[in-house]
Protein backbone atom coordinates (compact mmCIF):
# COMPACT_ATOMS: atom_id res chain seq x y z
CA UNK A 1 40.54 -5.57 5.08
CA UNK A 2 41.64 -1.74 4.05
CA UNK A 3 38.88 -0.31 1.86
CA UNK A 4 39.64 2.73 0.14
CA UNK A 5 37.29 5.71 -0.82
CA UNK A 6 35.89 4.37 -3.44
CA UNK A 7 34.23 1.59 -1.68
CA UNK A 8 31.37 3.60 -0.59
CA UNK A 9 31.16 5.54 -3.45
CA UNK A 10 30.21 2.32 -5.63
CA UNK A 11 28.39 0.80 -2.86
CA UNK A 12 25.86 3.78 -2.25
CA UNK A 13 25.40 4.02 -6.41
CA UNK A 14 24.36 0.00 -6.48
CA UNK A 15 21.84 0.92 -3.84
CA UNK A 16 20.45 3.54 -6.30
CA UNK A 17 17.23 2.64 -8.78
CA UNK A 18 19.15 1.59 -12.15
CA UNK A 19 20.02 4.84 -14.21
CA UNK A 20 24.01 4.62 -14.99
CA UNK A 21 26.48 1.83 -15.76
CA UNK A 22 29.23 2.06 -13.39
CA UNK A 23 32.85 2.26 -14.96
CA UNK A 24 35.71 1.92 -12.83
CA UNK A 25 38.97 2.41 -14.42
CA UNK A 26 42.93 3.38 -13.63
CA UNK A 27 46.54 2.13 -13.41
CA UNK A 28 47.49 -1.66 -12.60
CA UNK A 29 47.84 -2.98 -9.54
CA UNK A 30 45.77 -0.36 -7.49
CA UNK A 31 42.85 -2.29 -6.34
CA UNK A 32 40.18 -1.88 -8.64
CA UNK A 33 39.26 -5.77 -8.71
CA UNK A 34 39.79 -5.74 -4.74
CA UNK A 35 37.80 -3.28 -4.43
CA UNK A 36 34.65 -3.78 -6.58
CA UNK A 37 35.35 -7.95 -4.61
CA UNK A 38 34.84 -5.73 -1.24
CA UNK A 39 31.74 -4.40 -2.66
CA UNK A 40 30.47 -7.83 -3.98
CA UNK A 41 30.53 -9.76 -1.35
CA UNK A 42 28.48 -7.30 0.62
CA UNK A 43 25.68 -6.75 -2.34
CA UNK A 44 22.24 -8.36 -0.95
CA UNK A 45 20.97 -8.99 -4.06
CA UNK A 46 22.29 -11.27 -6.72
CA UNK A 47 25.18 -10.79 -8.79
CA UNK A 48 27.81 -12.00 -11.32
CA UNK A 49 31.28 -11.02 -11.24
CA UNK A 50 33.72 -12.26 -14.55
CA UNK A 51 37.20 -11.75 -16.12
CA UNK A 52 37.87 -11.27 -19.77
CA UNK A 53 41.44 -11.08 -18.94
CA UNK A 54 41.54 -15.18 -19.90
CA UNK A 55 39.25 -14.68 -23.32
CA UNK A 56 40.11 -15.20 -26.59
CA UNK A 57 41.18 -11.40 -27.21
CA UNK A 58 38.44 -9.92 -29.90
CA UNK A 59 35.62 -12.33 -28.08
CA UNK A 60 32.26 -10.41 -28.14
CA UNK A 61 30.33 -13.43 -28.33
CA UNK A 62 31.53 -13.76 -24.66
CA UNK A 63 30.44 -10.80 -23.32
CA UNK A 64 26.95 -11.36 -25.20
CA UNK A 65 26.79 -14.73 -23.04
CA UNK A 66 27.69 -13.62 -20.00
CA UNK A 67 24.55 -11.09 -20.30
CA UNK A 68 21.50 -13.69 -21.39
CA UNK A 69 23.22 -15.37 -18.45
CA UNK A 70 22.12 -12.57 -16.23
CA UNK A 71 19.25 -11.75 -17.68
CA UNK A 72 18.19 -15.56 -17.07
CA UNK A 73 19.29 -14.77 -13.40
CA UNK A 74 17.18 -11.63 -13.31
CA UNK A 75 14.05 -13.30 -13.82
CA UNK A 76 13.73 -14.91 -10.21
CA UNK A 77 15.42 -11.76 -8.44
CA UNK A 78 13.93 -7.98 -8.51
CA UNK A 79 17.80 -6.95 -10.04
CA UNK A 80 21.07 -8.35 -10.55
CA UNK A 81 24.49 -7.00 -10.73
CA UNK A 82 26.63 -7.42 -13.77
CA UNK A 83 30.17 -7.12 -12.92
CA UNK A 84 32.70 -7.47 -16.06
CA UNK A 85 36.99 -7.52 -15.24
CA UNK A 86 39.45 -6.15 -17.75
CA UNK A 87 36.28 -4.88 -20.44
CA UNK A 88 38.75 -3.28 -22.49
CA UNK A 89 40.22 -6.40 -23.95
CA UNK A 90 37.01 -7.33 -25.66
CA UNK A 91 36.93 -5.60 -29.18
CA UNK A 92 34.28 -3.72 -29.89
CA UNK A 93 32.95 -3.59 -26.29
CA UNK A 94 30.94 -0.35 -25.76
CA UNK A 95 28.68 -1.81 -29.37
CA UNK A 96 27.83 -4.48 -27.59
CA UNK A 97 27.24 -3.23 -24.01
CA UNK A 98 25.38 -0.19 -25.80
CA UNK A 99 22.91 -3.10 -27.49
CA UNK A 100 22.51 -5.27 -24.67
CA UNK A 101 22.21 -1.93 -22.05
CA UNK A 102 19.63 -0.48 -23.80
CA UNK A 103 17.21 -3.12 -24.41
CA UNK A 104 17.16 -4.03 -20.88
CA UNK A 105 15.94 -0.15 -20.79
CA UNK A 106 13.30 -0.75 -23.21
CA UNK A 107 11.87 -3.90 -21.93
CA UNK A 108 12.33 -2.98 -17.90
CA UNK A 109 15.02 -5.17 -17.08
CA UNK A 110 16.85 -4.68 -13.80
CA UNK A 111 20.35 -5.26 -14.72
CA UNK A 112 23.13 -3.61 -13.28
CA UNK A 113 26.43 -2.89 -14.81
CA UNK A 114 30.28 -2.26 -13.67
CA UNK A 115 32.58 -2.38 -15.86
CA UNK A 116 36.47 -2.49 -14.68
CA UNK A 117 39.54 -1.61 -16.86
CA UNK A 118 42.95 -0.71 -16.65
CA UNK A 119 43.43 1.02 -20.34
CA UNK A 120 42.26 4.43 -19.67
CA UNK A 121 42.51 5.58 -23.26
CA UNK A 122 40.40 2.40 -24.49
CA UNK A 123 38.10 2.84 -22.07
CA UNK A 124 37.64 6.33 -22.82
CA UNK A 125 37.64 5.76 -26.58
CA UNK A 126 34.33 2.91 -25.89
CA UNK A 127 32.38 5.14 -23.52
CA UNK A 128 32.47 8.66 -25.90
CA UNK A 129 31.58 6.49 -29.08
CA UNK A 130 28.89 4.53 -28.02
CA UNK A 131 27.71 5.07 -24.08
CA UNK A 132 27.49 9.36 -24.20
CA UNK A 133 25.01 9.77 -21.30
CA UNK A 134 25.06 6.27 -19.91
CA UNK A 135 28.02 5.86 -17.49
CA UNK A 136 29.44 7.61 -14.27
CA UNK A 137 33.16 6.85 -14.08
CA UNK A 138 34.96 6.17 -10.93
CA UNK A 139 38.59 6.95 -11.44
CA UNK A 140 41.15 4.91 -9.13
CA UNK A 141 44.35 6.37 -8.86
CA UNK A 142 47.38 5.03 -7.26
CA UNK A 143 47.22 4.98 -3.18
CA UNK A 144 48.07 8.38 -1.34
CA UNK A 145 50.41 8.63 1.72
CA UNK A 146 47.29 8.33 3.92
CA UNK A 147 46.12 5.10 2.72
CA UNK A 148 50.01 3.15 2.70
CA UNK A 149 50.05 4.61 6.17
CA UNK A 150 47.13 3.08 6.85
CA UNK A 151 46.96 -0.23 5.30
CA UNK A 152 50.96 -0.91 5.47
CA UNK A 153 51.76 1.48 8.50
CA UNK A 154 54.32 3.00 6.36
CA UNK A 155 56.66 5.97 7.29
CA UNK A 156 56.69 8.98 4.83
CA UNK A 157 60.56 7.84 3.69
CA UNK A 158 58.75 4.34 3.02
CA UNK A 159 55.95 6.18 0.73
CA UNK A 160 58.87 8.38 -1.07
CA UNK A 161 60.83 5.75 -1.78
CA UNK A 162 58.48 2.76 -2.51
CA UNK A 163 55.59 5.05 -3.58
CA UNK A 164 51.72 3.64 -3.66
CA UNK A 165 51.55 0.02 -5.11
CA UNK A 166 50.15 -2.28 -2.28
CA UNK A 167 51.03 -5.31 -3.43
CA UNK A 168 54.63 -4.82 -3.58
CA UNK A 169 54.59 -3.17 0.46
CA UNK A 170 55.32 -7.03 1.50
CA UNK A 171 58.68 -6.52 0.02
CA UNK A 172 59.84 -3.64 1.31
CA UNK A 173 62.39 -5.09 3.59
CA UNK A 174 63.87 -7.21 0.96
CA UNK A 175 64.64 -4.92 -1.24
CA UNK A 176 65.49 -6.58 -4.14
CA UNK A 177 62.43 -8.67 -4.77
CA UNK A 178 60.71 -5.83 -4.48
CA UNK A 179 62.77 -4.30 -7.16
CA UNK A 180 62.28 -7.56 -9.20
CA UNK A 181 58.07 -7.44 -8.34
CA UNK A 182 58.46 -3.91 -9.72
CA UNK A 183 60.36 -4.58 -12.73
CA UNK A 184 58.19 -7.08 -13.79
CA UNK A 185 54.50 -7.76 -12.17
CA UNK A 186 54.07 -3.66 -12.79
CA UNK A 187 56.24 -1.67 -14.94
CA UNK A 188 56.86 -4.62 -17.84
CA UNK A 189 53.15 -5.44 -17.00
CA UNK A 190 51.74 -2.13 -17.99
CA UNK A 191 53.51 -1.20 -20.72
CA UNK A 192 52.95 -4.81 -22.51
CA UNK A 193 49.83 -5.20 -21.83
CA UNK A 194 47.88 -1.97 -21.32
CA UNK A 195 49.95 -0.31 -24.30
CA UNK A 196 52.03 -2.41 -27.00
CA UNK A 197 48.93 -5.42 -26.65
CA UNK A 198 46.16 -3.18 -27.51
CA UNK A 199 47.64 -0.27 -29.29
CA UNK A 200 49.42 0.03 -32.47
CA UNK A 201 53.10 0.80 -31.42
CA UNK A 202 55.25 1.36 -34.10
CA UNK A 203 58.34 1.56 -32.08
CA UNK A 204 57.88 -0.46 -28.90
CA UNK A 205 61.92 0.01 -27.90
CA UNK A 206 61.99 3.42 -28.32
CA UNK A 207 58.34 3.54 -25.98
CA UNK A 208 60.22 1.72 -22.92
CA UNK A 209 63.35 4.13 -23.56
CA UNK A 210 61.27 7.26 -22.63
CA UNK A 211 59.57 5.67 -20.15
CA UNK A 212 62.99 4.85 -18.52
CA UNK A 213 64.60 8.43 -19.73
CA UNK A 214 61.22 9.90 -17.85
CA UNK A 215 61.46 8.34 -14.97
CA UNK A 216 65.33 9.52 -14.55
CA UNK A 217 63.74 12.93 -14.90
CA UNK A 218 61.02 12.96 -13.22
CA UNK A 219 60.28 16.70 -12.21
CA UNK A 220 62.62 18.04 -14.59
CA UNK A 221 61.70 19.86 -17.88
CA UNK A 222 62.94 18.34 -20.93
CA UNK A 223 62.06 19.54 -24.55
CA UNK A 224 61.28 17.21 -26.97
CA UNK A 225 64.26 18.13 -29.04
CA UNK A 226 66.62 17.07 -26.03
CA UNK A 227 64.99 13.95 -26.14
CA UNK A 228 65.28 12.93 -29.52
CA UNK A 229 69.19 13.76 -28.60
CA UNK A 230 69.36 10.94 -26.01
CA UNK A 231 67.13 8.42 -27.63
CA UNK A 232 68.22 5.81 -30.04
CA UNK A 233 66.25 5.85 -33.15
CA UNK A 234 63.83 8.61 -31.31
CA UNK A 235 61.67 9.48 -34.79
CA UNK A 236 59.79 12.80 -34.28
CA UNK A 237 58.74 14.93 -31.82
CA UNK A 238 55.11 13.78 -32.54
CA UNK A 239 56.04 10.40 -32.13
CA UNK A 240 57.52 11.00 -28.79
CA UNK A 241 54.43 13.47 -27.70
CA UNK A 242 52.21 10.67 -28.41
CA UNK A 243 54.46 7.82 -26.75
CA UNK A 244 54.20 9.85 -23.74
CA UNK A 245 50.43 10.61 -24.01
CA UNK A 246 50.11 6.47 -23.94
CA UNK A 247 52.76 6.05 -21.09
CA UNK A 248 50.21 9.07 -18.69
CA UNK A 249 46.98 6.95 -19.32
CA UNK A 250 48.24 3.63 -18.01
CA UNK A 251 49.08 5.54 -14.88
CA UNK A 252 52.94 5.29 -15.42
CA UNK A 253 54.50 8.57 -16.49
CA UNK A 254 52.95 12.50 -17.08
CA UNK A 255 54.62 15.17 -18.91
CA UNK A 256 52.96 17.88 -17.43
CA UNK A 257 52.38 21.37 -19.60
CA UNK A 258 52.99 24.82 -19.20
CA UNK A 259 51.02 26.90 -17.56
CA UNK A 260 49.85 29.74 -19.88
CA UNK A 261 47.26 32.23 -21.29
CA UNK A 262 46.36 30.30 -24.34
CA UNK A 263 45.61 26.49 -24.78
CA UNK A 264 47.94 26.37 -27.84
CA UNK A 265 51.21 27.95 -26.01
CA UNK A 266 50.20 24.85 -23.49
CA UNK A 267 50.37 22.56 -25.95
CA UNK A 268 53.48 23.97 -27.49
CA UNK A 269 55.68 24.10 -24.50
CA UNK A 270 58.23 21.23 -23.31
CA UNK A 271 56.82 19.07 -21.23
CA UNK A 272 57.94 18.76 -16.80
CA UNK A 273 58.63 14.86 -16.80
CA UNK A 274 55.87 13.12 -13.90
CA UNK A 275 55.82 9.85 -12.52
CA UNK A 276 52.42 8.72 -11.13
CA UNK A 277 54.26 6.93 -8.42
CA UNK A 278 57.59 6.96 -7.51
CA UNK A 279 58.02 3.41 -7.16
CA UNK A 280 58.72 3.72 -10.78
CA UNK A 281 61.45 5.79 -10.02
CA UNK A 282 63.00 3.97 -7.40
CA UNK A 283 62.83 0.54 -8.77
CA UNK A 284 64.79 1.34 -11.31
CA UNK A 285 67.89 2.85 -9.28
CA UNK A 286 70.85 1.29 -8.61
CA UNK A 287 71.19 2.15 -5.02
CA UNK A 288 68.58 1.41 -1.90
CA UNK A 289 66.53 3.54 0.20
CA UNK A 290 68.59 4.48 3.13
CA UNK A 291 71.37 5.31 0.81
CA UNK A 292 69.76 6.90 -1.69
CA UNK A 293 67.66 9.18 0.72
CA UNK A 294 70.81 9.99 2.78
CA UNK A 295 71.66 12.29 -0.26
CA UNK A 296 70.31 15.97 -0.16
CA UNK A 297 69.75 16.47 -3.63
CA UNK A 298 68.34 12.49 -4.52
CA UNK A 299 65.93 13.20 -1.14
CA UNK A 300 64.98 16.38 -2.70
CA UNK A 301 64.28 15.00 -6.48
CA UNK A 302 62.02 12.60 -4.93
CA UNK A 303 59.83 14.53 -2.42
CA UNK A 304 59.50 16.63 -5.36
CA UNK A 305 58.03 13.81 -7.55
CA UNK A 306 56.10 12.44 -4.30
CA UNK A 307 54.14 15.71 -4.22
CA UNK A 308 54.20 16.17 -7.81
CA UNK A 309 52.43 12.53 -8.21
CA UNK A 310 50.32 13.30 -5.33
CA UNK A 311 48.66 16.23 -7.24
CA UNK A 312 48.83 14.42 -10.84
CA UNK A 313 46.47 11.48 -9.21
CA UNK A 314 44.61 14.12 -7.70
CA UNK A 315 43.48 16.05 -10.56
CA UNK A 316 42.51 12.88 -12.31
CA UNK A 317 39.98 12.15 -9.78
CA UNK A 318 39.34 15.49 -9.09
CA UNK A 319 38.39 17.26 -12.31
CA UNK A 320 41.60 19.84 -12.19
CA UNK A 321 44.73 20.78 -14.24
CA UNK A 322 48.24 20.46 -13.47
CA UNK A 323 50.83 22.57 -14.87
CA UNK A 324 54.04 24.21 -14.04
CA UNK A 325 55.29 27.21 -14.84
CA UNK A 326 58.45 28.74 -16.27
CA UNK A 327 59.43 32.18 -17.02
CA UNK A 328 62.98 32.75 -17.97
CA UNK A 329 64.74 31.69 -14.95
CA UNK A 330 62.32 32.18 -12.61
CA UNK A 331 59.98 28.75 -11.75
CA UNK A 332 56.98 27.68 -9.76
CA UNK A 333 56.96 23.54 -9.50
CA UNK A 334 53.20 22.95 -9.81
CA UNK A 335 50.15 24.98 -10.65
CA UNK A 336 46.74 23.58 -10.54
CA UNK A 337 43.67 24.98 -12.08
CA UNK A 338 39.52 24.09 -11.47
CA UNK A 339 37.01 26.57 -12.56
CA UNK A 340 39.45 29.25 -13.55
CA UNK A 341 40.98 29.71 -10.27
CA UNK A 342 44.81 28.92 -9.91
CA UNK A 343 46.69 27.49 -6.95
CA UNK A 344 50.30 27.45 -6.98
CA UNK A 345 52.41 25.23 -5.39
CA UNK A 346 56.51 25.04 -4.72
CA UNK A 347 58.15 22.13 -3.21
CA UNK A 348 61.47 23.37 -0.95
CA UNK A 349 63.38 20.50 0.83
CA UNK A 350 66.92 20.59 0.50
CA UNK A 351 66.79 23.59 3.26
CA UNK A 352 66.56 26.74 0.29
CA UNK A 353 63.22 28.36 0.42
CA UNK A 354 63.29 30.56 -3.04
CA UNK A 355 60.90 32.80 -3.23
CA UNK A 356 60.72 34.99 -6.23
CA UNK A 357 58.76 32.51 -8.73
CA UNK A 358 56.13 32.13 -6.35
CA UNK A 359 55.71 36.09 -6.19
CA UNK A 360 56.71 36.93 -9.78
CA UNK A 361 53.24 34.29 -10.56
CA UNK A 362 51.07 36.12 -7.99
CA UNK A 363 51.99 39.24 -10.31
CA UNK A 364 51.36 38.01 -13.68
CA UNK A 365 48.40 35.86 -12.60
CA UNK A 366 46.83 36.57 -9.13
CA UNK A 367 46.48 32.93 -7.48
CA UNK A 368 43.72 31.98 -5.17
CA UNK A 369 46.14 30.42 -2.80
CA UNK A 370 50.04 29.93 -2.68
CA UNK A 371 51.80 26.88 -0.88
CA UNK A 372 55.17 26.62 -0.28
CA UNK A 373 56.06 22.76 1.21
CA UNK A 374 58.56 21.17 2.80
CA UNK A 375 60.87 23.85 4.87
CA UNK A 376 59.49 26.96 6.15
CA UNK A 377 56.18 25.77 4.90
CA UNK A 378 53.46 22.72 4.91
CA UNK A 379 55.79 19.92 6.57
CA UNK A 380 55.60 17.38 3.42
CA UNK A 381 54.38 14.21 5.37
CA UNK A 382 51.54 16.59 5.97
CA UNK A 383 50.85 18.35 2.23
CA UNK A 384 50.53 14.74 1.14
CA UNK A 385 47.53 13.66 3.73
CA UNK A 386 45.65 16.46 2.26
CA UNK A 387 43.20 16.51 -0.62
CA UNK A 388 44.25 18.97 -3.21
CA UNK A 389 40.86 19.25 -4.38
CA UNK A 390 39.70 20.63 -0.80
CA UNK A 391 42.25 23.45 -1.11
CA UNK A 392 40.24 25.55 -3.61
């Protein structure tokens, strides 16, 4: 079976003397519970590996027995490994993994802990107010052109259309279950339950509008104003800047800032619409693959939101920024930062290379490195088998 990176990376930290729970988190439908499984069934020592998905929601009583169970366990073994599914749908988890964490410090029991979730925000929300200093997060983000190519031998008009989910790369010749898979097993999946279940949603209609209305523009800038324009009862601008916010940390849509001087001009600006994959694009699209990529300008839209999700999953994992930047009319697609040094990047592949925002950036702000992709530049199928992180 395909393992991905992160295999090693959790197996080499369970070898380790116990310092740090484990916390692996990111979108639905990526492998997170495959992949800890992979891990599992290799541990040598003895270990217990439960769901909360199927718990009474609220349930910390649960969580409390599933620990005395391993600490029962622990007694006849020199550790054990504590593995705990879908954590975020306990309430009040980090108090209680916080209690029973550290008194298995203070009385020197060997306990191990990974914890796996799919709600970013709630998991980040549990580990800053209670488990500061206690965790190492591994951050799964949806699978790369390498890794489809790899596991599903896909072509790179396979990954731009169909994007990074693996369970749905069964379907791909029958392309209408696997719209219908999409539809429904991810995209109504992950908003319902990673969102509207476990966060206050005032306006759940108006939340799957802009996710739709984003995914139509994905890679296109669209001020907040515009969008209030083509939304039915849209509210405010902060309503929509927050709706958005929720709809980037289950892994589903970005709305990447500006690239400027100050942090508050970022936060100001109107926001480039990002899908994490493009799946979500393409599922919901009215025409197939060969047809839709047979079109210049379609083929173009999505190889730019192939590379543009290639570098949003990237800086997730990687520790960077992603921006884009905008200056009158002249543009550069992506720019990622990491320890104040810039890289910018333009996407070209409807046979224009366009220079000028590329060197009107390298004026104003003196890049490390500049790529151009696509034509006259990094062939695409190649830009996305690289690491962005390695290019600084």
């Amino acid at each position: 079976m395909f393992q991905r990176v992160h295999y090693q990376t959790l197996a080499n930290r369970l070898q380790e003397p116990r310092r740090f729970i484990q916390v692996i988190t990111g979108p639905r439908q990526v492998g997170k519970t495959t992949m800890v499984s992979q891990v599992a069934a290799n541990l040598k020592v003895a270990h217990l590996f439960v769901s909360a998905d199927s718990v009474a929601l609220g349930n910390s009583v649960w969580l409390q027995q599933q620990w005395e169970y391993a600490r029962l366990k622990q007694e006849t073994a020199l550790e054990f490994v504590l593995i705990i599914d879908e954590i975020q749908k306990i309430d009040q988890w980090s108090e209680t993994v916080k209690l029973m964490w550290d008194e298995d410090t203070r009385t020197g029991l060997n306990i191990k802990l990974v914890l796996i979730g799919s709600s970013r925000l709630l998991i980040q929300q549990g580990l800053t107010e209670s488990l500061a200093g206690r965790f190492e997060v591994i951050y799964m983000g949806h699978w790369n052109f390498s890794e489809m190519k790899e596991g599903f031998n896909f072509s790179l008009d396979d990954f731009i259309w169909f994007g990074g989910y693996p369970g749905s790369a069964s379907f791909i010749h029958e392309e209408n279950r696997w719209k219908e898979y999409m539809l429904h097993s991810i995209i109504e999946s992950s908003i319902s339950r990673d969102i509207l279940m476990l966060t206050r949603i005032d306006k759940p209609a108006l939340m799957k509008q802009l996710f739709e209305l984003g995914c139509l523009y994905s890679g296109q800038i669209l001020s907040y104003t515009k969008m209030i324009g083509q939304l039915q009862d849209a509210g405010n601008t902060t309503t929509l800047s927050h709706y958005l916010q929720l709809l980037h940390t289950a892994g589903l849509l970005g709305g990447i800032e500006k690239f400027a001087g100050d942090i508050i001009r970022k936060r100001s600006s109107s926001p480039k619409f990002q899908v994490h994959n493009t799946a979500l694009m393409s599922a919901q699209m009215g025409q197939h693959k060969k047809q839709a990529l047979s079109d210049k300008a379609a083929r173009g839209r999505m190889v730019e939101s192939a590379v543009g999700a290639h570098l949003l999953n990237s800086s997730l994992s990687r520790n960077m920024n992603l921006y884009y930047w905008r200056e009158n009319i002249l543009e550069v697609d992506f720019i990622l930062e990491k320890n104040n040094e810039l890289i910018a990047v333009e996407v070209k592949s409807n046979g224009v290379a366009e220079f000028r925002g590329l060197e009107a950036f390298k004026k104003m702000y003196g890049p490390k490195k500049m790529i151009l992709v696509g034509e006259k530049g990094i062939p695409v199928h190649e830009f996305l088998q690289l690491n962005p992180g390695d290019l600084f």
